[in-house]
N, C-alpha and C. Protein backbone atom coordinates (compact mmCIF):
# COMPACT_ATOMS: atom_id res chain seq x y z
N UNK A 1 104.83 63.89 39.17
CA UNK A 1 104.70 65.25 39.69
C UNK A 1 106.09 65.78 39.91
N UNK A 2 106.90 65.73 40.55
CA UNK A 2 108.17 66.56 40.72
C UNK A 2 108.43 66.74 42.16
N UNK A 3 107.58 65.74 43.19
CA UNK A 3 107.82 65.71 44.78
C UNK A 3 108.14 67.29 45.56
N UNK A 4 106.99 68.41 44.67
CA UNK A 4 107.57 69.62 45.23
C UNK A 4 107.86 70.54 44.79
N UNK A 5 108.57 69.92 43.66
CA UNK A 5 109.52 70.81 42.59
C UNK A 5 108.73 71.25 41.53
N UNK A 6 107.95 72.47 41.47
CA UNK A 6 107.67 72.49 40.30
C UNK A 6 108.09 72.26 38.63
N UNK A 7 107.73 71.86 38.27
CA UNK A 7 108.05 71.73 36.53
C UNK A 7 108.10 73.00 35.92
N UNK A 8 108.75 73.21 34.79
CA UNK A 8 108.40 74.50 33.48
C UNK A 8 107.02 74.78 33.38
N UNK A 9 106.89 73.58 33.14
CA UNK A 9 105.25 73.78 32.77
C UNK A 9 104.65 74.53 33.79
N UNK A 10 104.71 73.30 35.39
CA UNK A 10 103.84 74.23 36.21
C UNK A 10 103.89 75.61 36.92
N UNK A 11 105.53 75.86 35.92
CA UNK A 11 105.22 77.43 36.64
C UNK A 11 104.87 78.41 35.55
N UNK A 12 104.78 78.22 34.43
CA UNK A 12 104.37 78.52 33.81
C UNK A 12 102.67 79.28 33.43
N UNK A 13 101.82 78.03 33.89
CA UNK A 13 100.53 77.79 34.25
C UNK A 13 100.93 78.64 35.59
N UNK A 14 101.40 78.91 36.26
CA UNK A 14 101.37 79.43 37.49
C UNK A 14 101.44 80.62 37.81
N UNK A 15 102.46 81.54 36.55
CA UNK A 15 102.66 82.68 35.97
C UNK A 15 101.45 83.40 35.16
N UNK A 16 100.87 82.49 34.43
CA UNK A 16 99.24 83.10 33.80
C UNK A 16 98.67 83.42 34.95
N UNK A 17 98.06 82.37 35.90
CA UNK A 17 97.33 82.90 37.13
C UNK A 17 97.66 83.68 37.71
N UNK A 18 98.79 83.93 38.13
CA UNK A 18 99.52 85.72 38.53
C UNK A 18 99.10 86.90 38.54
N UNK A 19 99.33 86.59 36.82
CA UNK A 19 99.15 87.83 35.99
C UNK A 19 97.65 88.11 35.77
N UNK A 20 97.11 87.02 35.78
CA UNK A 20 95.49 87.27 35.49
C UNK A 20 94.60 86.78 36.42
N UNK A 21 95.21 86.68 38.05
CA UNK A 21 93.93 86.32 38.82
C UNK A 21 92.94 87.30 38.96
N UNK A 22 91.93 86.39 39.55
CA UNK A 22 91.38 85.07 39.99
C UNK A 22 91.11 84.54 38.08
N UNK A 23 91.41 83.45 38.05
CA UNK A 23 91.22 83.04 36.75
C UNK A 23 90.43 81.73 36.50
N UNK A 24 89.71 81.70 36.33
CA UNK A 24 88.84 80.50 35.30
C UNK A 24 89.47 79.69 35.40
N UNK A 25 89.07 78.25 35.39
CA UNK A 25 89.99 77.16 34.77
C UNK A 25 90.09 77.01 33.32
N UNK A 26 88.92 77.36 32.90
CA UNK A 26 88.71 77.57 31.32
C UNK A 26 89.95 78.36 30.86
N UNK A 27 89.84 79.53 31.68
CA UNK A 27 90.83 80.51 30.96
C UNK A 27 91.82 79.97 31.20
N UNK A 28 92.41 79.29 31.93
CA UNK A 28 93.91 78.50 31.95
C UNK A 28 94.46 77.92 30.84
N UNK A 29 93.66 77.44 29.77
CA UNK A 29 93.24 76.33 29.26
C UNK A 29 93.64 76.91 28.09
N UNK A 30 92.73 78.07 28.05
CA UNK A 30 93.06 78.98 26.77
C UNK A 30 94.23 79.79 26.76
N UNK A 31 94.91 79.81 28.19
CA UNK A 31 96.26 81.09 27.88
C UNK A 31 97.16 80.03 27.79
N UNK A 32 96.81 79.01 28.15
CA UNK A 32 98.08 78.16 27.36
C UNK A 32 98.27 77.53 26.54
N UNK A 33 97.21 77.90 25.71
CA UNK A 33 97.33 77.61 24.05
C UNK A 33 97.51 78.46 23.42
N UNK A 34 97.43 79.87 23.69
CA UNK A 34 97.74 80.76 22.90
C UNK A 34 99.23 80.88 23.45
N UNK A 35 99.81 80.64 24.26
CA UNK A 35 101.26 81.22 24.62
C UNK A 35 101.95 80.56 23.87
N UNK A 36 101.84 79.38 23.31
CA UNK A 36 102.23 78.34 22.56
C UNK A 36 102.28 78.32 20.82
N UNK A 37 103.35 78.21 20.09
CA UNK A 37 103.40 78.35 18.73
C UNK A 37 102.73 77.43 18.10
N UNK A 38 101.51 77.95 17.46
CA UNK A 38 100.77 77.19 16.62
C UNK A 38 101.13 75.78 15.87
N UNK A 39 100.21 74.39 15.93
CA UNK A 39 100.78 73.88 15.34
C UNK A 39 100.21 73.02 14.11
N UNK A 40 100.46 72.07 13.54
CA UNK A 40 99.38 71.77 12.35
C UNK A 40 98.82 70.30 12.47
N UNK A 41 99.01 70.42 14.24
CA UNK A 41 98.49 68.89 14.42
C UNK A 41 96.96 69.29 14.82
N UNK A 42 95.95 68.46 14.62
CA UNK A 42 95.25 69.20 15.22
C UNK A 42 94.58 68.61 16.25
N UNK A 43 94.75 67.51 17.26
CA UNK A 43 95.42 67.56 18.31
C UNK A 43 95.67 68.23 19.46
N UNK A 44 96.78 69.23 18.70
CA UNK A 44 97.89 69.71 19.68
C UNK A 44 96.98 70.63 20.72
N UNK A 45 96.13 71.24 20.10
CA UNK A 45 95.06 72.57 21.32
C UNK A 45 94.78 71.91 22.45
N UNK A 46 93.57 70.72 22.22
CA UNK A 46 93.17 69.96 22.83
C UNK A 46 93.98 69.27 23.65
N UNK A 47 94.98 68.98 23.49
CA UNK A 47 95.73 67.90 24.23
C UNK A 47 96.60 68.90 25.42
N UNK A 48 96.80 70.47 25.14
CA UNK A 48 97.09 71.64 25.70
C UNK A 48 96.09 71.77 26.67
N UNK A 49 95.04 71.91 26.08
CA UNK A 49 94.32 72.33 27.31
C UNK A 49 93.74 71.20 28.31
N UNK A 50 93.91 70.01 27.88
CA UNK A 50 93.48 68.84 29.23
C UNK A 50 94.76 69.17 30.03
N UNK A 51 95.51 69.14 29.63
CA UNK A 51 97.07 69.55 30.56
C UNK A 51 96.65 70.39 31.08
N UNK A 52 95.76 71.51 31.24
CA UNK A 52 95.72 72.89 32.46
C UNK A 52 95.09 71.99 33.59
N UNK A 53 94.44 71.10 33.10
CA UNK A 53 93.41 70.56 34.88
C UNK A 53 94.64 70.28 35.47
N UNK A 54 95.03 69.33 35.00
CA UNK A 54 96.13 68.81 35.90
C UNK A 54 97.24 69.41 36.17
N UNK A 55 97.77 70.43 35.41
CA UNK A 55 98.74 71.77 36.61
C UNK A 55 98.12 72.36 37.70
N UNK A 56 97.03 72.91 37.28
CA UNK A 56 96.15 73.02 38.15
C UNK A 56 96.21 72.49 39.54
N UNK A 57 95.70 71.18 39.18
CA UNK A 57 95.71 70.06 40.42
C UNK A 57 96.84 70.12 40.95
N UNK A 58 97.97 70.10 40.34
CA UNK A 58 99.39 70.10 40.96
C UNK A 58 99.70 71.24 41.54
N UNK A 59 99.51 71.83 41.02
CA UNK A 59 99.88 73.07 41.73
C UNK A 59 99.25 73.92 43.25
N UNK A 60 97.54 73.00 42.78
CA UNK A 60 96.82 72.89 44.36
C UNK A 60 97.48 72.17 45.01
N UNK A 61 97.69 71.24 44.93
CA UNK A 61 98.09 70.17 45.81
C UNK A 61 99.71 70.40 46.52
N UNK A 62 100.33 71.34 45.93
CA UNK A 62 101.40 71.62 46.60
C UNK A 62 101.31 72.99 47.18
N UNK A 63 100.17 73.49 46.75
CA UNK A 63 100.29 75.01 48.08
C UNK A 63 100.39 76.03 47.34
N UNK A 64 100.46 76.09 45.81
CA UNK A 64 100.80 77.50 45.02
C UNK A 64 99.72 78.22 44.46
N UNK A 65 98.56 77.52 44.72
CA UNK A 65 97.34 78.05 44.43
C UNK A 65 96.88 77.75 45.44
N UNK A 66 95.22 78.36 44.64
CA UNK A 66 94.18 78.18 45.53
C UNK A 66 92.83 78.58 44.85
N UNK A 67 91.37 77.44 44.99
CA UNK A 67 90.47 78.07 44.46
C UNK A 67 89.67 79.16 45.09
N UNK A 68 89.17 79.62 44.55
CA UNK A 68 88.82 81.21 45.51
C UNK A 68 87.10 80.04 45.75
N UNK A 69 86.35 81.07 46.12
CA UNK A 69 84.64 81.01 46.33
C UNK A 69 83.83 80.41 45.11
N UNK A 70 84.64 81.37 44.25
CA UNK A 70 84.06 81.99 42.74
C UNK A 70 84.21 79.85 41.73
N UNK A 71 85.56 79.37 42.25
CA UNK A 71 85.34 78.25 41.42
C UNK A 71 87.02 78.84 40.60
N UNK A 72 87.05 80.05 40.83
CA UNK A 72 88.52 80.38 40.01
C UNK A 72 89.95 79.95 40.39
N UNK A 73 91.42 80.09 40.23
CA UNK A 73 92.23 79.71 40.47
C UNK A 73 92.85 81.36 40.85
N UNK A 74 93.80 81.25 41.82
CA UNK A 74 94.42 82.31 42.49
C UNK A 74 95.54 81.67 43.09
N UNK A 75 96.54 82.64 42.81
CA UNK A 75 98.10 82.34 44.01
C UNK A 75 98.22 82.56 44.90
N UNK A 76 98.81 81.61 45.68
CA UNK A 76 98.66 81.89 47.42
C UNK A 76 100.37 82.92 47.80
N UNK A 77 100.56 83.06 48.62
CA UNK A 77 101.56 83.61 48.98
C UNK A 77 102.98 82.44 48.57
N UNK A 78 103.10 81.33 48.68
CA UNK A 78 104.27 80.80 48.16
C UNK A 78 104.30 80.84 46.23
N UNK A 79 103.18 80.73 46.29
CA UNK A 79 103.13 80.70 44.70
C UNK A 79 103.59 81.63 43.95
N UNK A 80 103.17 82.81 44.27
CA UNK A 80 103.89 84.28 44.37
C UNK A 80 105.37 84.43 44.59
N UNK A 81 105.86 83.88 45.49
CA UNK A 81 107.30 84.02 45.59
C UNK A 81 108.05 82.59 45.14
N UNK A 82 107.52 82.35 44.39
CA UNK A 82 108.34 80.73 43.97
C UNK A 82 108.46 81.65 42.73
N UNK A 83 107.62 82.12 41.70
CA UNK A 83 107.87 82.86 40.64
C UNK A 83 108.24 84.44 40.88
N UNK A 84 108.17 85.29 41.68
CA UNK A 84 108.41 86.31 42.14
C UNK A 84 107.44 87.17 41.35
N UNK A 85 106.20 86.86 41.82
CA UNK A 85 104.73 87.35 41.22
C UNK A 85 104.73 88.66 42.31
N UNK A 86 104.58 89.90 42.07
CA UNK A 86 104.36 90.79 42.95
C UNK A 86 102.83 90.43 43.29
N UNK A 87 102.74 90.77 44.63
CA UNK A 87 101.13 90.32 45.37
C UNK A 87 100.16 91.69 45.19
């Protein structure tokens, strides 16, 4: 994990939810395969999108999200200002 520190990755994943809360986990899954340059493994989607659970998770687990009611993913107030997501 990064004891805190988010990764590229997880702010990344952290920046979709931002921009597109409350968001799906599904949809996580899918905006970070499309943000990503196609490749000819084929593989590579799949192996993209098991990686969203677990930013996900990381990113719960340190306070930058949050699941709403709905089952969706949303930024909490640090999450927001770790990326400078207007609220």
């Amino acid at each position: 994990m990064s004891d805190g520190y988010p990764t590229a990755a997880q702010k990344e994943a952290l920046r979709l939810i931002c921009h597109h809360e409350p968001m799906p986990a599904y949809r996580l899954a899918d905006e970070l395969v499309a943000a990503r340059e196609p490749s000819t493994n084929p593989g590579y989607g799949p192996a993209i999108a098991r990686m969203a659970g677990t930013l996900a998770w990381r990113l719960q687990a340190q306070g930058f999200i949050a699941e709403t009611l709905a089952g969706d993913w949303a930024t909490t107030a640090e999450g927001r200002a770790l990326i400078a997501c207007p609220a």
